[in-house]
N, C-alpha and C. Protein backbone atom coordinates (compact mmCIF):
# COMPACT_ATOMS: atom_id res chain seq x y z
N UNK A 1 -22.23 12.99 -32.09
CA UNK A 1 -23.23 12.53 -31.13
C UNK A 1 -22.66 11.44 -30.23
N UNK A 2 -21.59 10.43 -30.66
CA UNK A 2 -20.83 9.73 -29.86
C UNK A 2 -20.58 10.09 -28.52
N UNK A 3 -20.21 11.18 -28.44
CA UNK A 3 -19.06 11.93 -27.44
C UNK A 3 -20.72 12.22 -26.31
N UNK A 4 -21.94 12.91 -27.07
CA UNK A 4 -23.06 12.99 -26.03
C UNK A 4 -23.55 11.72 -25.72
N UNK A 5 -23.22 10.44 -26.09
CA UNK A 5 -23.67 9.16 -25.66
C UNK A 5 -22.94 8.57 -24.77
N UNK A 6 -21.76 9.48 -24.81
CA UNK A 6 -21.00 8.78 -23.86
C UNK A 6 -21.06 9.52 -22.48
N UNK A 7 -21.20 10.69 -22.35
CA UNK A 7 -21.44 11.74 -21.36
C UNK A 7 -22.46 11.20 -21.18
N UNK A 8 -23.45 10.82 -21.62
CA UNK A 8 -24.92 10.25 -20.97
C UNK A 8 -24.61 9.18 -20.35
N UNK A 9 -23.40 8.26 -20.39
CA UNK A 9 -23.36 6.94 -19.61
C UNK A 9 -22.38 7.04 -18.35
N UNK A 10 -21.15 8.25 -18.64
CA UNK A 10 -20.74 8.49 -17.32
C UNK A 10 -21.61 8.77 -16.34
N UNK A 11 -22.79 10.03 -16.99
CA UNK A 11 -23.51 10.26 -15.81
C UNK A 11 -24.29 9.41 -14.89
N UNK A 12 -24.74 8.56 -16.26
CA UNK A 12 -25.92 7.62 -15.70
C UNK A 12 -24.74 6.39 -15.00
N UNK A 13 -23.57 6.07 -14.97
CA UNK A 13 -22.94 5.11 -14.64
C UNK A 13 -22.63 5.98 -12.50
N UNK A 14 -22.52 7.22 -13.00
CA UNK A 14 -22.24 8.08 -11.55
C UNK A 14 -23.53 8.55 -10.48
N UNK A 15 -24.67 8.15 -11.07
CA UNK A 15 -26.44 8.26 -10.49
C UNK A 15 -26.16 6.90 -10.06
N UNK A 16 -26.28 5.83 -10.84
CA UNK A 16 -26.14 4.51 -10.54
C UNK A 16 -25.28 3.91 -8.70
N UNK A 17 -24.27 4.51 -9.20
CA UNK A 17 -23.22 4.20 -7.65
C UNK A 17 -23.26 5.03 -6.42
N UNK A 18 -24.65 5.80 -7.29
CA UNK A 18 -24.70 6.95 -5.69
C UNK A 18 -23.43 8.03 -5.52
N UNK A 19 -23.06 8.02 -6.74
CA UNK A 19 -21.59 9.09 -6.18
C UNK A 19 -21.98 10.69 -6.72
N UNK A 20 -23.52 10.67 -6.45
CA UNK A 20 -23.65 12.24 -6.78
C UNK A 20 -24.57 12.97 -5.24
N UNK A 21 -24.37 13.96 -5.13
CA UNK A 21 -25.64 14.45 -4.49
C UNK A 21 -26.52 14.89 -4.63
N UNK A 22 -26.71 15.58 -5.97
CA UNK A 22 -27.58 16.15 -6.23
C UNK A 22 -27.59 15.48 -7.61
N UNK A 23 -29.06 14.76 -7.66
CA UNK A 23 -29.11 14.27 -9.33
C UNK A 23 -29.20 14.91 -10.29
N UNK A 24 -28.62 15.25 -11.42
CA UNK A 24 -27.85 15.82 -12.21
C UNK A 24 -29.07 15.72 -13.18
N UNK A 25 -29.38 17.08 -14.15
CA UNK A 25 -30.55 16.57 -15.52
C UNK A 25 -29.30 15.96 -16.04
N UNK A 26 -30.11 15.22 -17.20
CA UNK A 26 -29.61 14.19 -18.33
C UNK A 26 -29.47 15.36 -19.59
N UNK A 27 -29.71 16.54 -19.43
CA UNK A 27 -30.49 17.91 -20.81
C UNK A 27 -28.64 17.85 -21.07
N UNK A 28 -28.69 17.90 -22.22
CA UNK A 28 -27.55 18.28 -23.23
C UNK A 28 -27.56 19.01 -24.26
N UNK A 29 -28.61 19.77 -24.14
CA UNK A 29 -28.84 20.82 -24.70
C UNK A 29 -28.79 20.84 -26.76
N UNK A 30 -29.40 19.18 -26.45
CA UNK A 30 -29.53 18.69 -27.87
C UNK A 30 -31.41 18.45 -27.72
N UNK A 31 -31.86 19.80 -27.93
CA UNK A 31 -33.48 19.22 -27.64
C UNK A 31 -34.06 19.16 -29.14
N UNK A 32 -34.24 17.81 -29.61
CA UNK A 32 -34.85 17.12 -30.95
C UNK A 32 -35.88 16.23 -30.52
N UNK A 33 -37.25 16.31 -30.67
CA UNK A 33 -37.38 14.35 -30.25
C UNK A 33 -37.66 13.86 -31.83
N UNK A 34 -37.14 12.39 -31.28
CA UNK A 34 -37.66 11.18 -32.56
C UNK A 34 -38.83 10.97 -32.90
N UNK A 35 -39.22 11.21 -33.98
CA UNK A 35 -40.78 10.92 -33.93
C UNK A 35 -41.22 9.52 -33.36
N UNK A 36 -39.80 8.66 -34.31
CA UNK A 36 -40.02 6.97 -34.67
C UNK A 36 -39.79 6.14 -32.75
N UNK A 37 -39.02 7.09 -32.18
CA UNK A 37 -38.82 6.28 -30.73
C UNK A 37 -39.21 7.01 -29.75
N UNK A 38 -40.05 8.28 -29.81
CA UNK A 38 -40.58 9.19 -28.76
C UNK A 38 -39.79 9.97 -27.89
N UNK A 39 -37.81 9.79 -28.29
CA UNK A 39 -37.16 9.91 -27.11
C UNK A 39 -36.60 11.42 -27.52
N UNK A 40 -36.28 11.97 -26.59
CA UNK A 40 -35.07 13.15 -27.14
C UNK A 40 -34.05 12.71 -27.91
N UNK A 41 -33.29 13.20 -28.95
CA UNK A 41 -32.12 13.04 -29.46
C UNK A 41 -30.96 12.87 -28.77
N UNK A 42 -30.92 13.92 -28.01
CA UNK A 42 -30.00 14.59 -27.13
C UNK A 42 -29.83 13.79 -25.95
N UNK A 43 -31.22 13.73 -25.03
CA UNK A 43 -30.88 12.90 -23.36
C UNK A 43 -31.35 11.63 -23.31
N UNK A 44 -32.07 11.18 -24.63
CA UNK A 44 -33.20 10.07 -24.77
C UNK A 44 -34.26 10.18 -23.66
N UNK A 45 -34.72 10.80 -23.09
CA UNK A 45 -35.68 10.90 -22.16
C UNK A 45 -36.95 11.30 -23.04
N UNK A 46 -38.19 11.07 -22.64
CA UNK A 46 -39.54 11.05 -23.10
C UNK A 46 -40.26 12.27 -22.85
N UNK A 47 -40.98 13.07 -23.89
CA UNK A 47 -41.84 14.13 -23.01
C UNK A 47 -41.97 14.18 -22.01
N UNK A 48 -42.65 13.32 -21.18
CA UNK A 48 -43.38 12.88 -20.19
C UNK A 48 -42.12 13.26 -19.22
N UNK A 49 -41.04 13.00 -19.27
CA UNK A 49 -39.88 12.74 -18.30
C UNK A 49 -39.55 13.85 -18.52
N UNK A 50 -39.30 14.40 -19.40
CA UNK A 50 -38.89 15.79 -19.41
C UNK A 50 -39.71 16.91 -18.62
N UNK A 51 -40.94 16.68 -19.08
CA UNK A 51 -41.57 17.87 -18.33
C UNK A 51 -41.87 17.26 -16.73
N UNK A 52 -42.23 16.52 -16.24
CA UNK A 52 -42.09 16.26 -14.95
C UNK A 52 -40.84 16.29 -14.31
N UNK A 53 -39.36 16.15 -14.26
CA UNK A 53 -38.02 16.28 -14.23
C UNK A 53 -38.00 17.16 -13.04
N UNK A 54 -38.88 18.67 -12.93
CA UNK A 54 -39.14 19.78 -12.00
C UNK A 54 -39.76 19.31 -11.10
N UNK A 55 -40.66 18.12 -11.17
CA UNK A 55 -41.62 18.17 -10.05
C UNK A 55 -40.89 16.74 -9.21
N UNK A 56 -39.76 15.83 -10.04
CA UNK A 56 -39.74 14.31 -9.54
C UNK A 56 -38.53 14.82 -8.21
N UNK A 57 -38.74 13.85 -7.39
CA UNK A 57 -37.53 13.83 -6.31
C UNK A 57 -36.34 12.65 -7.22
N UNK A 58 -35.55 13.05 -5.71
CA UNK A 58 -34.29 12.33 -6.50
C UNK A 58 -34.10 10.81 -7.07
N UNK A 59 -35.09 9.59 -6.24
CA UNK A 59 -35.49 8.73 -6.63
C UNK A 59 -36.11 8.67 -8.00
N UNK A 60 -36.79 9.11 -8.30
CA UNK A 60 -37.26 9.19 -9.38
C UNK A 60 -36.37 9.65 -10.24
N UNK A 61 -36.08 10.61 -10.35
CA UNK A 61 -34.85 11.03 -11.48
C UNK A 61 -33.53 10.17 -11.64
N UNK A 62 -33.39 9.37 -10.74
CA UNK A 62 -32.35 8.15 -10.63
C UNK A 62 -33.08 6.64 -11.53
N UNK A 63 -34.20 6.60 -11.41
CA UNK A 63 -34.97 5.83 -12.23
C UNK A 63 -35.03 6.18 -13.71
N UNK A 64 -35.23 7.49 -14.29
CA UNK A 64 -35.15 8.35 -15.21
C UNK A 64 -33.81 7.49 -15.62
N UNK A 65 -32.85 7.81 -14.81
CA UNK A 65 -31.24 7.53 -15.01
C UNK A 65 -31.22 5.96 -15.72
N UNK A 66 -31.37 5.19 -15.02
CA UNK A 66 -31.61 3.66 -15.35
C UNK A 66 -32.17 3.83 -16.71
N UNK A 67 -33.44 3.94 -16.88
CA UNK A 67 -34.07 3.93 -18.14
C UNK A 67 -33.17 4.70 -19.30
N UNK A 68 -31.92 5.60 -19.50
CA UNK A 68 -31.53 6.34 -20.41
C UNK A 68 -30.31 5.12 -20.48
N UNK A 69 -29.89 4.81 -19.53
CA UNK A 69 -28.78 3.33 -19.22
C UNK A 69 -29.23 2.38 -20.38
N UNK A 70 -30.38 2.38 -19.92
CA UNK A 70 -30.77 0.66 -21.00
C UNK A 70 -31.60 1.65 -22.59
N UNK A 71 -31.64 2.73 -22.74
CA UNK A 71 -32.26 2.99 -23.90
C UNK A 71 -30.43 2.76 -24.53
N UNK A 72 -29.71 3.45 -24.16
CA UNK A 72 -28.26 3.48 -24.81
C UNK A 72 -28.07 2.23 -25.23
N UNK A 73 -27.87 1.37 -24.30
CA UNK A 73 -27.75 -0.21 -24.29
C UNK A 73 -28.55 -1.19 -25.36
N UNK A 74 -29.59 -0.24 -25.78
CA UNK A 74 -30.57 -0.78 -26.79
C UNK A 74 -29.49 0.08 -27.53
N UNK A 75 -29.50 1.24 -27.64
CA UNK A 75 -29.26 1.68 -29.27
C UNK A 75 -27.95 1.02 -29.58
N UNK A 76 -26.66 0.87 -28.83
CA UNK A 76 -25.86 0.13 -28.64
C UNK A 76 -25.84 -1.20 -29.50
N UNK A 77 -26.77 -2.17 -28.90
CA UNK A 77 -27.02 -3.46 -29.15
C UNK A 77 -27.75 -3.25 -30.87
N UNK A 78 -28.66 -2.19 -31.29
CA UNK A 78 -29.07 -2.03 -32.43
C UNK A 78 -27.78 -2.02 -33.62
N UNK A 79 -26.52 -0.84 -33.15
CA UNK A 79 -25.67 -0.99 -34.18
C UNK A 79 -24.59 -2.11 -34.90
């Protein structure tokens, strides 16, 4: 799971600097959620984010981005 935490921070480090054009899903095709933290296993993103994902523009899904930034940064800081 290392190796998908880390692919989650290139991406979110490459949303961040604007060096994409098209914002990229966070889906890693690890779909679990936590009961205990509400998040996916896989992208840490929330129901809620997940199923709206289709309807958000790119702003928004760049916000999405931020928030998976600092959930890492928490789980990070947890170990």
């Amino acid at each position: 799971m290392n190796s998908t935490r880390e692919l989650l921070r290139k991406h979110a480090r490459r949303v961040a600097a604007g060096q994409v054009a098209a914002v990229p899903s966070p889906c890693v095709s690890v779909c679990r959620m936590d009961m205990d933290t509400g998040l996916c296993e896989g992208c840490l993103r929330t129901l809620d984010e997940i199923a709206a994902w289709g309807r958000m523009g790119d702003d928004d899904k760049r916000e999405v981005w931020t928030q998976i930034a600092h959930r890492l940064d928490d789980q990070e800081a947890a170990q």
